[in-house]
C-alpha atoms as a PDB file:
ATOM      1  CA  UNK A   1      50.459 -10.333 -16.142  1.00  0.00           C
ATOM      2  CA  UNK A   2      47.982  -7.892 -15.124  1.00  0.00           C
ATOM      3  CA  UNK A   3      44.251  -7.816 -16.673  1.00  0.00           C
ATOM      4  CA  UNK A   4      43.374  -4.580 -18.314  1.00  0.00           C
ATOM      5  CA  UNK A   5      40.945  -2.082 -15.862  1.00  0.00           C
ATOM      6  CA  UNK A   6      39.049   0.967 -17.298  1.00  0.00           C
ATOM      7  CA  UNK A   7      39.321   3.402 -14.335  1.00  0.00           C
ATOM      8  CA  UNK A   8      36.110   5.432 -15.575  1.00  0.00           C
ATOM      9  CA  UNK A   9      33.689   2.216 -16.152  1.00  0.00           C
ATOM     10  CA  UNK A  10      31.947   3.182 -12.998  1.00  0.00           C
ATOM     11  CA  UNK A  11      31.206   6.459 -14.654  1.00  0.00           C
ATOM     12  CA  UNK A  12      30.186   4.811 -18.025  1.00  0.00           C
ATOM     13  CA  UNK A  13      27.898   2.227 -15.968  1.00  0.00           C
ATOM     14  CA  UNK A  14      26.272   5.489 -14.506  1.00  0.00           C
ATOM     15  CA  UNK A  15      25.569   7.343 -17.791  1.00  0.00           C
ATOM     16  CA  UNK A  16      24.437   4.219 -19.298  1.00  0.00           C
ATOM     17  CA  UNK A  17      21.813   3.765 -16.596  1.00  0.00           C
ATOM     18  CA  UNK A  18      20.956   7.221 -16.890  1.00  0.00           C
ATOM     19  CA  UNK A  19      20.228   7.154 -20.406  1.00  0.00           C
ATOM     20  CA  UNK A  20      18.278   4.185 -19.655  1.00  0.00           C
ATOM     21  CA  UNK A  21      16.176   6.364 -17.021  1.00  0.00           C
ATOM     22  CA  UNK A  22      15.923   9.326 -19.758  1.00  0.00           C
ATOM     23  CA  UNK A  23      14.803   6.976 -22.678  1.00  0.00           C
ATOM     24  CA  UNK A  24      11.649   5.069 -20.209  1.00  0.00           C
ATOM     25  CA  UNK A  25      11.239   8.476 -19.379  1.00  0.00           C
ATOM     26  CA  UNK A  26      10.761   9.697 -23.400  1.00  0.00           C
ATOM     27  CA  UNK A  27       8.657   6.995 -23.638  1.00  0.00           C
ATOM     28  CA  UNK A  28       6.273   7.743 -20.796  1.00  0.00           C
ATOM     29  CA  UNK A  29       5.743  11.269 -21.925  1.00  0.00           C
ATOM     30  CA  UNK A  30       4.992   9.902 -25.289  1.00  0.00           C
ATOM     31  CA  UNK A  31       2.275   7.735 -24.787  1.00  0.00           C
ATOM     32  CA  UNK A  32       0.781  10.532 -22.105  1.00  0.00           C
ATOM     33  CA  UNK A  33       0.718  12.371 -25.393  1.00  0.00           C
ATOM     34  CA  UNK A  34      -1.227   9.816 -26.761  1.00  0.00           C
ATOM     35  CA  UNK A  35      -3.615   9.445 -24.123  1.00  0.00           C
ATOM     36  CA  UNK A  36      -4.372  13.382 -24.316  1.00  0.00           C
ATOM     37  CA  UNK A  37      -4.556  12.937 -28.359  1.00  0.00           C
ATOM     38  CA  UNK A  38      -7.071  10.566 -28.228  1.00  0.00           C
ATOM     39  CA  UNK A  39      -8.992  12.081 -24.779  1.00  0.00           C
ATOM     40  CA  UNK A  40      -9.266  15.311 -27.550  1.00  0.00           C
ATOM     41  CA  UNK A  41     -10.569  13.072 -30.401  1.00  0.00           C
ATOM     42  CA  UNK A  42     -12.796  11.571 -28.593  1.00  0.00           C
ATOM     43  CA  UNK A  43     -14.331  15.023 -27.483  1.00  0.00           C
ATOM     44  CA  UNK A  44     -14.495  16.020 -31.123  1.00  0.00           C
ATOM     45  CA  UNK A  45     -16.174  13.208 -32.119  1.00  0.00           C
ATOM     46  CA  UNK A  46     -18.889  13.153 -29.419  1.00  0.00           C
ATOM     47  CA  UNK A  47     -19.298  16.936 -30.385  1.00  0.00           C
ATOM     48  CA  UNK A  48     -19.999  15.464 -33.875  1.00  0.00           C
ATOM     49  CA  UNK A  49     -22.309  12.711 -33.310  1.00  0.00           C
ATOM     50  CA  UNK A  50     -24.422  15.331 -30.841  1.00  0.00           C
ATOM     51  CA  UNK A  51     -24.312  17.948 -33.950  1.00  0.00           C
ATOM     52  CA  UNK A  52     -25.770  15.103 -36.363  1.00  0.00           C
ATOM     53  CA  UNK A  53     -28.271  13.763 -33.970  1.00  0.00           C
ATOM     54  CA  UNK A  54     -29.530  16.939 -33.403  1.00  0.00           C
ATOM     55  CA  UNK A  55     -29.604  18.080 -36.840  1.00  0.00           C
ATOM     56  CA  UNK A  56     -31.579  14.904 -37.925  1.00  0.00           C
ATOM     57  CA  UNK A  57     -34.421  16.087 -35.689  1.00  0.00           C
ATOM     58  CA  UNK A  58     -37.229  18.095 -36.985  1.00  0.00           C
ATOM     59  CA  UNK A  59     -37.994  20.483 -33.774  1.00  0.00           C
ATOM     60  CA  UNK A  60     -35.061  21.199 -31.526  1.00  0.00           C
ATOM     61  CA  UNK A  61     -36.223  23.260 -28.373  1.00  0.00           C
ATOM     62  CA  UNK A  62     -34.264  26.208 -27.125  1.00  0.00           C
ATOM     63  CA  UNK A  63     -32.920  24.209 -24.333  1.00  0.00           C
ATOM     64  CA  UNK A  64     -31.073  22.111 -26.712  1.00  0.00           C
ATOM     65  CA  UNK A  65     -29.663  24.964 -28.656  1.00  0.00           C
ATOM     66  CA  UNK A  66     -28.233  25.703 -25.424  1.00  0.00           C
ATOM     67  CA  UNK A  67     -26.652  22.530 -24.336  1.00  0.00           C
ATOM     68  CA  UNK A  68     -25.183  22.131 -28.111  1.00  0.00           C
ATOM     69  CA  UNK A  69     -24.033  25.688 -27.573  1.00  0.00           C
ATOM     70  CA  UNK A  70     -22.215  24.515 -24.237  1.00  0.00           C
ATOM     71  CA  UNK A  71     -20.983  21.659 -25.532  1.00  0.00           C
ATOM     72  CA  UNK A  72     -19.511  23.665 -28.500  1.00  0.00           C
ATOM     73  CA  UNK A  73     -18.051  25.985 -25.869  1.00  0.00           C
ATOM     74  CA  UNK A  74     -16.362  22.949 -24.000  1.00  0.00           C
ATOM     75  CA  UNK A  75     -14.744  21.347 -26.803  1.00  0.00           C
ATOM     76  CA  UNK A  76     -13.266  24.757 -27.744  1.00  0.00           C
ATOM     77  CA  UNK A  77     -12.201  25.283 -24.639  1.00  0.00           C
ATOM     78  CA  UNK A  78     -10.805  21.637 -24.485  1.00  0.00           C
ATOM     79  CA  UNK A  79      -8.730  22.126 -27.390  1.00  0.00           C
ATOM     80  CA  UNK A  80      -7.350  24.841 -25.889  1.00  0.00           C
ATOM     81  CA  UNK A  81      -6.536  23.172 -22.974  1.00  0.00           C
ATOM     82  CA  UNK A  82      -5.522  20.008 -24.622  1.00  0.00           C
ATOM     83  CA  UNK A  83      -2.661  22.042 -27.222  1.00  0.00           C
ATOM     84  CA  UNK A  84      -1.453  23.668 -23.932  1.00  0.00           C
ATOM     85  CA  UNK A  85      -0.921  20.133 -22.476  1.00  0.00           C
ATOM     86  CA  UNK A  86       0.641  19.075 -25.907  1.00  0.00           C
ATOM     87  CA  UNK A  87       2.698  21.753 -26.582  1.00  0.00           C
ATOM     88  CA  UNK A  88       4.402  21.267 -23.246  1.00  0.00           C
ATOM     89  CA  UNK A  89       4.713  17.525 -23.376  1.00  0.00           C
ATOM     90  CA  UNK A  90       6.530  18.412 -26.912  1.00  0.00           C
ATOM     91  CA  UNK A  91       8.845  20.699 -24.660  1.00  0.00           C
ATOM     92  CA  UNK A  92       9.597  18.043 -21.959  1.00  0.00           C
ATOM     93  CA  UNK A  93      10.137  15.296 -24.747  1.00  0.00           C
ATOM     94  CA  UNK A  94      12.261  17.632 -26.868  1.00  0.00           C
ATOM     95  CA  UNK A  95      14.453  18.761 -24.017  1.00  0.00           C
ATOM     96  CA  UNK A  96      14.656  14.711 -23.000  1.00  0.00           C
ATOM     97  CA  UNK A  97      15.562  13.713 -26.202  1.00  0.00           C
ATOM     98  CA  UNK A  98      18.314  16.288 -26.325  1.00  0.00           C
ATOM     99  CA  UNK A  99      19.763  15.297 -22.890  1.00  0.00           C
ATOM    100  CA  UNK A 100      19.449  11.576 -24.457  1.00  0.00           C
ATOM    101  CA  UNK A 101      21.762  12.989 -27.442  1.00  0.00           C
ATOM    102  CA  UNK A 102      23.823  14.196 -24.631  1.00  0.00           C
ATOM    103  CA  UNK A 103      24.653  11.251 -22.963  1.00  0.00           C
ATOM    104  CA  UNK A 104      24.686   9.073 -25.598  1.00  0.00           C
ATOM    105  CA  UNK A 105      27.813  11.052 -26.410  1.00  0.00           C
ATOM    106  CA  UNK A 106      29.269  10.767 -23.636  1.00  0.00           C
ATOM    107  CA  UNK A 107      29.166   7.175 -23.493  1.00  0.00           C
ATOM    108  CA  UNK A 108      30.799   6.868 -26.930  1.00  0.00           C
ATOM    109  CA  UNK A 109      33.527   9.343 -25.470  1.00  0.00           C
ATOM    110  CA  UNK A 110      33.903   6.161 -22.739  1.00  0.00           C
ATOM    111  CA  UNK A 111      33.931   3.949 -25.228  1.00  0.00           C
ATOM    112  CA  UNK A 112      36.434   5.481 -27.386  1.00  0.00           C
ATOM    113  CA  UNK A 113      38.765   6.097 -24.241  1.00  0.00           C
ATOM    114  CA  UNK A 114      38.869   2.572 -22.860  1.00  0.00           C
ATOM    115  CA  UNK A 115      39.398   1.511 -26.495  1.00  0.00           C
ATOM    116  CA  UNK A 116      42.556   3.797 -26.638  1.00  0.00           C
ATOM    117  CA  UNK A 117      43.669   2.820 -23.025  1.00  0.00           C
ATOM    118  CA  UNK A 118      43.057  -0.605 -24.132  1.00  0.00           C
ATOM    119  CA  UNK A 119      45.116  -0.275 -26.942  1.00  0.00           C
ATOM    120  CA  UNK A 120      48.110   1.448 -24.956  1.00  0.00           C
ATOM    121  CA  UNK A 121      47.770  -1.696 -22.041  1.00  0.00           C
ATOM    122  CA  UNK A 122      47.920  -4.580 -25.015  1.00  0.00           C
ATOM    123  CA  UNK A 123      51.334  -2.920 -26.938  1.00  0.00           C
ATOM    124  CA  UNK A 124      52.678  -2.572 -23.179  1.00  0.00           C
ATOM    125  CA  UNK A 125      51.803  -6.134 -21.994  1.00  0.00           C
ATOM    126  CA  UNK A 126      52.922  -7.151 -26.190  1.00  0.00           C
ATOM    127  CA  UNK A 127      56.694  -5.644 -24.849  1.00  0.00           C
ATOM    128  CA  UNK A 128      56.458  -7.112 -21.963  1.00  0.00           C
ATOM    129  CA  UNK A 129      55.912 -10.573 -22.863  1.00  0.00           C
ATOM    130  CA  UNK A 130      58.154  -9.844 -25.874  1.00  0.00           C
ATOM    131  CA  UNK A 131      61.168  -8.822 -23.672  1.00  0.00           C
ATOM    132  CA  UNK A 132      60.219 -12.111 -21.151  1.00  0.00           C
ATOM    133  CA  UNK A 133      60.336 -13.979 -24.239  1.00  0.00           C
ATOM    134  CA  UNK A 134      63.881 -12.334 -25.244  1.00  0.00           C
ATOM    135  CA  UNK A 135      65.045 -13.222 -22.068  1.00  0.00           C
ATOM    136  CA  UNK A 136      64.091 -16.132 -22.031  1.00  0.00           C
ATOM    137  CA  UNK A 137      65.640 -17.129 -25.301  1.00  0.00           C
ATOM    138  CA  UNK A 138      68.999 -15.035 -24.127  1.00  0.00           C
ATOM    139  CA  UNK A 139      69.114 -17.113 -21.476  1.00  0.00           C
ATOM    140  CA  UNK A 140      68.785 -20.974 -23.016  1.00  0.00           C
ATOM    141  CA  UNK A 141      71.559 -19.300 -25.626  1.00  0.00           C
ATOM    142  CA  UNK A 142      73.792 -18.606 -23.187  1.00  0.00           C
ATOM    143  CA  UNK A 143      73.250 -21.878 -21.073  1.00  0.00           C
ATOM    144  CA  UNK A 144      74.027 -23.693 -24.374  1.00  0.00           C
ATOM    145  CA  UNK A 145      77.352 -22.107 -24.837  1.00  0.00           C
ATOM    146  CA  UNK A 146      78.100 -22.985 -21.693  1.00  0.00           C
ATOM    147  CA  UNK A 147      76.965 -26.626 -21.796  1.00  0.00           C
END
């Protein structure tokens, strides 16, 4: 008796490993996300605490109108900046998480092949033994007559 091979586990291995690769991958982009998320919250809320402490003064000089007015003008621009870095790390995990989709398919399609060719090799080694067996039996039937 033979032991069952899949011919195409070398090709499942590799998908496996590459979803593996895609999902570390997913998760990287996600927590850059992150990062940027809370790089652009912490803007805001420096812009916010600057605002107040300014406000709770009695006399603010020209020069700080200006460097509020600056600062206003950076976070603006920051946000900018920051949905631009957002919406494409949105892209990159989107089109990830689709190739992810992808391959996890694929490796089901393995799975469900070596299941069926699985399948086929046990009812052919089943017939196999079963005609040994037959034989087997045949022949102490025959020896018995003859004894």
């Amino acid at each position: 008796m033979n032991r069952f091979v899949f011919s195409l586990e070398r090709i499942r291995a590799w998908n496996a490993t590459r979803l593996q690769i895609e999902e570390t991958a997913v998760e990287a982009i996600v927590e850059r996300q992150r990062r940027a998320e809370m790089a652009f919250a912490e803007v805001c809320a420096q812009r916010t605490e600057f605002e107040q402490f300014t406000l709770r003064k009695r006399a603010i000089e020209s020069s700080e109108l200006g460097r509020i007015e600056q600062f206003r003008t950076f976070v603006v621009s920051e946000g900018k900046r920051t949905r631009g870095i957002l919406a494409d790390l949105a892209r990159q995990i989107a089109e990830r998480r689709l190739r992810i989709v992808e391959i996890k398919r694929k490796i089901e399609l393995f799975d469900r092949l070596r299941e069926r060719q699985q399948d086929a090799w046990t009812a052919e080694e089943t017939k196999e033994l079963q005609a040994a067996a037959d034989e087997a039996f045949l022949q102490k039937l025959v020896a018995a007559k003859r004894g």
